[in-house]
C-alpha atoms as a PDB file:
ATOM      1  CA  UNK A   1      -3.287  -0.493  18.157  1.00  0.00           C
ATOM      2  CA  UNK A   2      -3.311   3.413  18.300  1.00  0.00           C
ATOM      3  CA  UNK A   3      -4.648   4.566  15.172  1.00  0.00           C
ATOM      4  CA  UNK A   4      -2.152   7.704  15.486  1.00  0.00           C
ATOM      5  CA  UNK A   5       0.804   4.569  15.192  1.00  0.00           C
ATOM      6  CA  UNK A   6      -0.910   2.942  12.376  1.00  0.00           C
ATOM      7  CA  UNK A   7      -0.776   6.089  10.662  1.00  0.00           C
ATOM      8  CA  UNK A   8       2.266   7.148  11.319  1.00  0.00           C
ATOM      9  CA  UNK A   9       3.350   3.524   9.561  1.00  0.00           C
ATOM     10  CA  UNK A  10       1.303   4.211   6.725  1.00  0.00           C
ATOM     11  CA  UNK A  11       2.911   7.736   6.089  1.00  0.00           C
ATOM     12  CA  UNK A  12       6.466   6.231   6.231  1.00  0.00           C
ATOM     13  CA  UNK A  13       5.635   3.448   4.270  1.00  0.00           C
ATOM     14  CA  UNK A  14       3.505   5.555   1.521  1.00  0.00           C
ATOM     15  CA  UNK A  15       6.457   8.161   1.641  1.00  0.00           C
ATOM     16  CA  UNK A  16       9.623   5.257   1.244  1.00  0.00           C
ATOM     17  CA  UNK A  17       7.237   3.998  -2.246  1.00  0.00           C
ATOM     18  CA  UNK A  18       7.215   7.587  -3.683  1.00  0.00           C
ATOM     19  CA  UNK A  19      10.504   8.139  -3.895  1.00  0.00           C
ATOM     20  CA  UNK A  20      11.120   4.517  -6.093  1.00  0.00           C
ATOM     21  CA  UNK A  21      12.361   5.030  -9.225  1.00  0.00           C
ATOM     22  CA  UNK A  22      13.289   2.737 -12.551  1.00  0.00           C
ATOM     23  CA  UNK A  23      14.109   3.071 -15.786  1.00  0.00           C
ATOM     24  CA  UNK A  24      11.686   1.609 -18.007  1.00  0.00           C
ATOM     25  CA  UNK A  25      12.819   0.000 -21.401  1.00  0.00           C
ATOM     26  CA  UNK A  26      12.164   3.127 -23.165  1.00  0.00           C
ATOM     27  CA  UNK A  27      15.015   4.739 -20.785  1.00  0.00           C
ATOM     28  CA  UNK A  28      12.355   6.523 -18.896  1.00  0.00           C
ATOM     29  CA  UNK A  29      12.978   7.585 -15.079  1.00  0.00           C
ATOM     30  CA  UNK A  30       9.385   6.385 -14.451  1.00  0.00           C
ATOM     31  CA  UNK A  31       7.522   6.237 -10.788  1.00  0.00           C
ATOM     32  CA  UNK A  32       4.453   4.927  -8.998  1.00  0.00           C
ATOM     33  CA  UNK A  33       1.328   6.714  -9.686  1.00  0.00           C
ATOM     34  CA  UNK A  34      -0.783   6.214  -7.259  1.00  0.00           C
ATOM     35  CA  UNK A  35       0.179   5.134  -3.715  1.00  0.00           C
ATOM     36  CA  UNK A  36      -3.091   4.856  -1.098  1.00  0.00           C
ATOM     37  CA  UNK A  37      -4.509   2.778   1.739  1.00  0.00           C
ATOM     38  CA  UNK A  38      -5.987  -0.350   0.305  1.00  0.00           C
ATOM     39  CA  UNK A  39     -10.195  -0.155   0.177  1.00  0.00           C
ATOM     40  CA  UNK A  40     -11.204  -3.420  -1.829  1.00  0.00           C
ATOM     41  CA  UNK A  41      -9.453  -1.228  -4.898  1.00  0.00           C
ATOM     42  CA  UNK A  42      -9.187  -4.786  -7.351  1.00  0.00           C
ATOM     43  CA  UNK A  43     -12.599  -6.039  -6.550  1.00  0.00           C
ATOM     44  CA  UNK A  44     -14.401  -6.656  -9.326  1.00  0.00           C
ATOM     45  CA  UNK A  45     -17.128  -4.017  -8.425  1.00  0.00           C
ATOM     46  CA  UNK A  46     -14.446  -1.379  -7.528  1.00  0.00           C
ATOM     47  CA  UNK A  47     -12.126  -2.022 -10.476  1.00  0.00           C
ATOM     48  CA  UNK A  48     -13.960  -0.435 -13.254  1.00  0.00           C
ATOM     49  CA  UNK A  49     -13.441   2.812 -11.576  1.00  0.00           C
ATOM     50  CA  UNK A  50      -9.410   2.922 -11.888  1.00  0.00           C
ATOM     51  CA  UNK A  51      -7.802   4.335 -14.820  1.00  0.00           C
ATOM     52  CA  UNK A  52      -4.835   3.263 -17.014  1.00  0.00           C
ATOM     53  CA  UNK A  53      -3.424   6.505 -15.522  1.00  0.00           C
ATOM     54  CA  UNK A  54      -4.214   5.679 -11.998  1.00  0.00           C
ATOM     55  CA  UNK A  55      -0.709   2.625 -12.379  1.00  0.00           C
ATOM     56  CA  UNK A  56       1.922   1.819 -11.715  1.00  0.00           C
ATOM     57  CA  UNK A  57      -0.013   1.669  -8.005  1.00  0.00           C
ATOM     58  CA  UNK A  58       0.628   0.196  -4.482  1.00  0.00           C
ATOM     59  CA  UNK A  59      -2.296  -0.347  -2.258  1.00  0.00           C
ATOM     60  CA  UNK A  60      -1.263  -0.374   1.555  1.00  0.00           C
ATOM     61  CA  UNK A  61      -3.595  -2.171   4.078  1.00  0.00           C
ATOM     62  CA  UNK A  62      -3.073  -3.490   7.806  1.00  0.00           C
ATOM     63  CA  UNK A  63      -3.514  -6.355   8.769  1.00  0.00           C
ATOM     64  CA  UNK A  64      -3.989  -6.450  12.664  1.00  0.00           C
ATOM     65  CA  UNK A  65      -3.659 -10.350  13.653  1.00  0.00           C
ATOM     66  CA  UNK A  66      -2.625 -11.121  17.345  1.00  0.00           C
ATOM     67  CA  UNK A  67      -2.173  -8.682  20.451  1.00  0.00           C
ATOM     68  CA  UNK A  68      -0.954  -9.516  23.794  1.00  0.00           C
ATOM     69  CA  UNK A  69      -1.139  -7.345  27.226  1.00  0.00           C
ATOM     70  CA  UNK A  70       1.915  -7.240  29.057  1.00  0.00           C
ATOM     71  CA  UNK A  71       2.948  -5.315  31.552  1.00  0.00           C
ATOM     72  CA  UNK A  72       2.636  -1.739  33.190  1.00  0.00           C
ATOM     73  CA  UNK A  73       0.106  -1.376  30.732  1.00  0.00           C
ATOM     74  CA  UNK A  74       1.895  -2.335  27.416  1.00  0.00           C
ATOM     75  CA  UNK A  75       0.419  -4.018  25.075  1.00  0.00           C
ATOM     76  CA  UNK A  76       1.926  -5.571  21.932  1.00  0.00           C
ATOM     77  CA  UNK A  77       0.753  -6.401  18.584  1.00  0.00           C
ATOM     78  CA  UNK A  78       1.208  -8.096  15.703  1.00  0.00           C
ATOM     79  CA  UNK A  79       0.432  -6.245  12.577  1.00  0.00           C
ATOM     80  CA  UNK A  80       0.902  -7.718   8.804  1.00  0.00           C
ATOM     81  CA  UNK A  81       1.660  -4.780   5.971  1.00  0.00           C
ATOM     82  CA  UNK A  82       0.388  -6.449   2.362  1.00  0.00           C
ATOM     83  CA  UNK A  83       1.320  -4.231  -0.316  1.00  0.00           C
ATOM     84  CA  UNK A  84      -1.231  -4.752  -3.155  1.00  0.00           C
ATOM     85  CA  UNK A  85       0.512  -3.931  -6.765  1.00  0.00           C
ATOM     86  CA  UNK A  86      -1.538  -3.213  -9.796  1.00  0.00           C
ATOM     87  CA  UNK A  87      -0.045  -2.636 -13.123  1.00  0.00           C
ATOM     88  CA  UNK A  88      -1.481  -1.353 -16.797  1.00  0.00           C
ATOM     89  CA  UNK A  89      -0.973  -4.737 -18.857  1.00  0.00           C
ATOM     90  CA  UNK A  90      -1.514  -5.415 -22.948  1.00  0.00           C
ATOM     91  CA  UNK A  91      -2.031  -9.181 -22.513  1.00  0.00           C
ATOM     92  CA  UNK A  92      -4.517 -10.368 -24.093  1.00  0.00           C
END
């Protein structure tokens, strides 16, 4: 897949998640924080780095799984979006 069309995705997906909104139970008009491409962000190694400020947050990454060439040079794919949430939580 181009990576000019699997940017393009990512923009209009990142873009559609910053404008969600919700009231929290305070009555707060609260939204995400922190919106980026996935990079291994909730490993354990990589997870110390984030801040409480860094959520609400949505990772994006692609998934590319199976492609097929048709034809006049076509080719199509199939490509997974996961959406990775993280949240600031007081459980103990």
């Amino acid at each position: 897949m181009s990576l000019s069309i699997e940017r393009n995705i990512y923009t209009k997906v990142k873009t559609a998640l910053e404008t969600i909104t919700w009231v929290d139970q305070d009555s707060v008009t609260q939204r995400l924080k922190n919106v980026d491409k996935y990079r291994g962000q909730f490993d354990p190694e990589k997870a110390a780095l984030l801040q409480p400020s860094d959520f609400p947050a949505v990772f994006i990454q692609f998934s590319r799984e199976n492609f097929m060439d048709l034809t006049f040079g076509i080719q199509m794919y199939d490509l997974n979006v996961i959406l990775h949430f993280g949240y600031e939580s007081y459980a103990d």
